[in-house]
C-alpha atoms as a PDB file:
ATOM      1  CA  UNK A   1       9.728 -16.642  -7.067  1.00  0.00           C
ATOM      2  CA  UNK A   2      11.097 -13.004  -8.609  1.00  0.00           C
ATOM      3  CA  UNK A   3      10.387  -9.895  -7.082  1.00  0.00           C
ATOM      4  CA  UNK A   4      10.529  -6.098  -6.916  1.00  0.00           C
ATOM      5  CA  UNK A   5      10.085  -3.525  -4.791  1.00  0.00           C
ATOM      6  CA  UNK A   6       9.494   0.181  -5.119  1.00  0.00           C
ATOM      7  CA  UNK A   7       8.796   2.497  -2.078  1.00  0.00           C
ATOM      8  CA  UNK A   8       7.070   6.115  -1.704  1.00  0.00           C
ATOM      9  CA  UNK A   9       6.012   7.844   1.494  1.00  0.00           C
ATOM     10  CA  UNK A  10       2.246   9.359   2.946  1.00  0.00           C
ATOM     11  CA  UNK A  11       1.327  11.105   5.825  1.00  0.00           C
ATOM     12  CA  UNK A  12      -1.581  11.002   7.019  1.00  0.00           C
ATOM     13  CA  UNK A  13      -3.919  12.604  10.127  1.00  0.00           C
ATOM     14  CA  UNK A  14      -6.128  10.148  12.129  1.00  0.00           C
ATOM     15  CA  UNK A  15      -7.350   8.909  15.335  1.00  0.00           C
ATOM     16  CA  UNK A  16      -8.678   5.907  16.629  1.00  0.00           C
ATOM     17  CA  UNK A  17     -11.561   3.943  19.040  1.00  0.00           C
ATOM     18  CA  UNK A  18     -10.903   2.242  21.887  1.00  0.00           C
ATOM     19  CA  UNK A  19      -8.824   2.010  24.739  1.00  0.00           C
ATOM     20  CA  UNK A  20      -6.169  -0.451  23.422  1.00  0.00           C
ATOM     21  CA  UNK A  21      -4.901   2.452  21.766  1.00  0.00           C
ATOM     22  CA  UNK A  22      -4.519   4.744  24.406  1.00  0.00           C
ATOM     23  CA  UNK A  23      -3.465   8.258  23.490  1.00  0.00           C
ATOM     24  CA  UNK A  24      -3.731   7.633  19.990  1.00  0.00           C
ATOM     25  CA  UNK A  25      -7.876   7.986  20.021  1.00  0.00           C
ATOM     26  CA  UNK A  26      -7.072  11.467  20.331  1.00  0.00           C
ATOM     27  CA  UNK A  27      -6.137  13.267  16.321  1.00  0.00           C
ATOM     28  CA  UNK A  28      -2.864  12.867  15.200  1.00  0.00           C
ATOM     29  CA  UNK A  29      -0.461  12.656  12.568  1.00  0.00           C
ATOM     30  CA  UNK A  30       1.590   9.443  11.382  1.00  0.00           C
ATOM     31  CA  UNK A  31       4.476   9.346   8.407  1.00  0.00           C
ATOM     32  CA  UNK A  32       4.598   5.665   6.606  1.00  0.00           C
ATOM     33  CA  UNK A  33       7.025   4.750   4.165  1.00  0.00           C
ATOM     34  CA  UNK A  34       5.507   2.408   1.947  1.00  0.00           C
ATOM     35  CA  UNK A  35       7.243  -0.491   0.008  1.00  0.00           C
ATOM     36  CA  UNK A  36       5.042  -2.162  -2.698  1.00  0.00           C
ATOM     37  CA  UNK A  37       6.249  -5.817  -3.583  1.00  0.00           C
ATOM     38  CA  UNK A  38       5.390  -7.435  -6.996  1.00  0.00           C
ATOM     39  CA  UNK A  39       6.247 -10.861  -6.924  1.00  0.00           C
ATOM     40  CA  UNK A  40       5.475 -13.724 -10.019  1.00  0.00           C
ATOM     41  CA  UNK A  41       7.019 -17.231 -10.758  1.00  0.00           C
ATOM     42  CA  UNK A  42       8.623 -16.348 -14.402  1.00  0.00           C
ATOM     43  CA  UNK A  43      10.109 -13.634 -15.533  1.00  0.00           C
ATOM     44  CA  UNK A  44       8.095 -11.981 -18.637  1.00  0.00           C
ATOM     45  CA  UNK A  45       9.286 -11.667 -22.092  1.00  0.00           C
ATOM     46  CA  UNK A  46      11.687  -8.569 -21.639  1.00  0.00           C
ATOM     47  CA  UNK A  47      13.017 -10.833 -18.508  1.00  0.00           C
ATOM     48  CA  UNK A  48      11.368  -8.610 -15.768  1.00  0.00           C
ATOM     49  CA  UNK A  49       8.577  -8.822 -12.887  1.00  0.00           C
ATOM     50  CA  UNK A  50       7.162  -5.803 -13.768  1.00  0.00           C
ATOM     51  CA  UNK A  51       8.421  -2.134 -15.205  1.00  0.00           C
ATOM     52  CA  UNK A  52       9.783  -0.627 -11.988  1.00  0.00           C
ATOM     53  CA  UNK A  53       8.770   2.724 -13.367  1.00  0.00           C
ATOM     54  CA  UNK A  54       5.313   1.389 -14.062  1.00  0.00           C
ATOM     55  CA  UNK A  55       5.281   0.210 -10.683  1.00  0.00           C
ATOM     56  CA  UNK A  56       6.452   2.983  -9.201  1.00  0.00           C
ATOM     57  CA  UNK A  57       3.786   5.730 -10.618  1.00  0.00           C
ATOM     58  CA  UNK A  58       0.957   3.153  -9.850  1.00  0.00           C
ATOM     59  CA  UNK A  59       1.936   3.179  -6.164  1.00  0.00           C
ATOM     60  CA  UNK A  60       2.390   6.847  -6.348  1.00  0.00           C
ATOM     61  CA  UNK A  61      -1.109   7.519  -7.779  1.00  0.00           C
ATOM     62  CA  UNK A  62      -2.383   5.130  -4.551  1.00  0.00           C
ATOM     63  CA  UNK A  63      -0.681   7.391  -1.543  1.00  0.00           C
ATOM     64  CA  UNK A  64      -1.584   9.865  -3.590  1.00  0.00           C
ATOM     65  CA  UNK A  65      -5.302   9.283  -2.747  1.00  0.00           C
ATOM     66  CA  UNK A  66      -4.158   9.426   1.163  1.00  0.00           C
ATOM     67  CA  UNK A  67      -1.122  12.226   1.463  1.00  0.00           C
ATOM     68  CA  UNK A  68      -2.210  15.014   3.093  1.00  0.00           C
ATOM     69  CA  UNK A  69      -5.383  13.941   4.576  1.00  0.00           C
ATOM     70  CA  UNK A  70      -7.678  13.222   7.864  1.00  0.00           C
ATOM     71  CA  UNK A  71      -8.525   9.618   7.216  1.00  0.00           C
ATOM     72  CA  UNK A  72     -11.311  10.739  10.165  1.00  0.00           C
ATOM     73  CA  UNK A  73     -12.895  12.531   7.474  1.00  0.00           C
ATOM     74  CA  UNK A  74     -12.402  10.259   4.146  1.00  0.00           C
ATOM     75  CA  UNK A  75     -16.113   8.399   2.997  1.00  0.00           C
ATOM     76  CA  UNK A  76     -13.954   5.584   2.510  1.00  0.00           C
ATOM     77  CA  UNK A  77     -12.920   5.061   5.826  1.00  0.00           C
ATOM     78  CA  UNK A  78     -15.845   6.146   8.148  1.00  0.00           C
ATOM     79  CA  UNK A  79     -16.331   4.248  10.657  1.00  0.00           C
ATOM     80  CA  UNK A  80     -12.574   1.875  10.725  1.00  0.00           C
ATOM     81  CA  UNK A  81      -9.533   2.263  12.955  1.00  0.00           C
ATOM     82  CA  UNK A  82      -7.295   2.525  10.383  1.00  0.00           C
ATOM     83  CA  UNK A  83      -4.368   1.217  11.695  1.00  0.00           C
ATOM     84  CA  UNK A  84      -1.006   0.219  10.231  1.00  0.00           C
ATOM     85  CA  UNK A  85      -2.077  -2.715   9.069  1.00  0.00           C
ATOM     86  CA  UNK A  86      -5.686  -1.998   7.571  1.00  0.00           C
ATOM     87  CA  UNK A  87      -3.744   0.955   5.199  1.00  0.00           C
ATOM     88  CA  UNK A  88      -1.475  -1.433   4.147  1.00  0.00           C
ATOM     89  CA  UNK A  89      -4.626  -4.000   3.075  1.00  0.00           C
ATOM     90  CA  UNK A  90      -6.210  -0.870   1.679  1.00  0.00           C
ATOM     91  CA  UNK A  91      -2.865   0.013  -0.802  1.00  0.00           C
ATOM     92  CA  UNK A  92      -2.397  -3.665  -1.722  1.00  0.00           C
ATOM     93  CA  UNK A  93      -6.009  -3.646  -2.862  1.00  0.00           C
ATOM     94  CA  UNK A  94      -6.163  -0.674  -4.804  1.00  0.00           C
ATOM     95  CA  UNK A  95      -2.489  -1.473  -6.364  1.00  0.00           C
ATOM     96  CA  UNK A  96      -4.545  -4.876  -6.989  1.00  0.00           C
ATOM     97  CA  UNK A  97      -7.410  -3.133  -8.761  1.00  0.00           C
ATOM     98  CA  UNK A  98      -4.899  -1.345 -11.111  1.00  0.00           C
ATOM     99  CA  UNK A  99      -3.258  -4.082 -12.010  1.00  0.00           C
ATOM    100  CA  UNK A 100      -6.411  -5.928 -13.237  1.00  0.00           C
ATOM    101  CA  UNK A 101      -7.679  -2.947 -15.144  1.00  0.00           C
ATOM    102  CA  UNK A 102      -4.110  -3.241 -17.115  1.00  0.00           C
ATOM    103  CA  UNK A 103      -2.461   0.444 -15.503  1.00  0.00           C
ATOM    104  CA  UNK A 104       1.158  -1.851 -15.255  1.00  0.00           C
ATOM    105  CA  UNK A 105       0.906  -3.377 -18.696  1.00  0.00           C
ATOM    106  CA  UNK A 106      -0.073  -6.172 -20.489  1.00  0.00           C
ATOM    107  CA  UNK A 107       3.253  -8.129 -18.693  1.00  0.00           C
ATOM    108  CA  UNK A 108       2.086  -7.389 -15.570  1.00  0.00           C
ATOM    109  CA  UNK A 109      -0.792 -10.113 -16.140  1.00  0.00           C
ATOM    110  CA  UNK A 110       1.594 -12.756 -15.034  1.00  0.00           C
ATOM    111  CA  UNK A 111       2.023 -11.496 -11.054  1.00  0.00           C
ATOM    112  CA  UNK A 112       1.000 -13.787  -8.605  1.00  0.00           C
ATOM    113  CA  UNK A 113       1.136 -12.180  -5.619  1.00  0.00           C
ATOM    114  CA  UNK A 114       1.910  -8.858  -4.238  1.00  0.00           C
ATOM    115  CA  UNK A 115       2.206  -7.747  -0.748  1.00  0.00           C
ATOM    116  CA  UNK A 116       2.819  -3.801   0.749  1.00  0.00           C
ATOM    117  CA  UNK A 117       4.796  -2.564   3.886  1.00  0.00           C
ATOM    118  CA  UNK A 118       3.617   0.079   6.067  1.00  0.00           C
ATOM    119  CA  UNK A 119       6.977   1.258   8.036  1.00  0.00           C
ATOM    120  CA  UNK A 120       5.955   3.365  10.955  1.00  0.00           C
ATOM    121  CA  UNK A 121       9.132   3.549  12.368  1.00  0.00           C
ATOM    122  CA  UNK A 122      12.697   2.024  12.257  1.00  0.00           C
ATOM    123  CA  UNK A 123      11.333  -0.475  15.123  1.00  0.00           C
ATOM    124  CA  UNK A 124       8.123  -1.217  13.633  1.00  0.00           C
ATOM    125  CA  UNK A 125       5.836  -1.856  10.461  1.00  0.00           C
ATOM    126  CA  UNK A 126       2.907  -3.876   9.276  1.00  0.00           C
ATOM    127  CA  UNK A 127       2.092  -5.793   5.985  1.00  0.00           C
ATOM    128  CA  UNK A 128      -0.317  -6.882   4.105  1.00  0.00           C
ATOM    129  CA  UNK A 129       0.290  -9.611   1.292  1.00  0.00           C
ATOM    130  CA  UNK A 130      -2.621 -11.048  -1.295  1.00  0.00           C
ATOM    131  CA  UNK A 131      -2.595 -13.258  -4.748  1.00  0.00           C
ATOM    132  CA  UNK A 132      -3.763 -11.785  -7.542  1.00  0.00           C
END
């Protein structure tokens, strides 16, 4: 299997229910960098995964949607805890979505899978992988 990776950054404002997450019920802030992995069996015709440039304004335009903001206060997310983990399902999806409508090219048809890192910290991050 061939892959790539490409990486940008959000931050983000947010809070949480319930008492497994202690302080962090109360507003705050959280910085993620974000590495987007395209992964597919064969290389395509120019002997690539994807165009890493491509690839890299797609996953800009998708923590584009979420820099800067209170995720309390986004329609999309009323209602969810949106941890580490759910943010990076939410950016795989939408990176999904963009793929299928044909935003990374007609080569991009052949990826199989791809999967996105949410790094809170040196210590600690969360994934999220999918097929496509």
């Amino acid at each position: 299997m061939f892959s790539i990776t490409v990486r940008d950054h959000i931050m983000v404002a947010h809070s949480f229910r319930g008492e497994v997450f202690g302080p962090a019920q109360r507003l705050h802030g959280a910085t993620f960098l974000v590495d987007a992995t395209f992964r597919r069996e064969q290389l395509d015709e120019d002997n690539i995964v994807v165009d890493i440039g491509l690839a890299t304004q797609e996953l800009g335009t998708v923590v584009g949607e979420l820099n800067y903001r209170n995720l309390d206060n986004e329609p999309d997310f009323a209602g969810v805890n949106t941890s580490t983990e759910y943010l990076a399902k939410v950016i795989a999806d939408r990176l999904a979505e963009r793929i299928h409508k044909g935003a990374l090219g007609e080569g991009a048809k052949g990826i199989a899978g791809l999967s996105v890192t949410l790094h809170e910290s040196h210590i600690a991050w969360a994934s999220y992988e999918r097929a496509l």
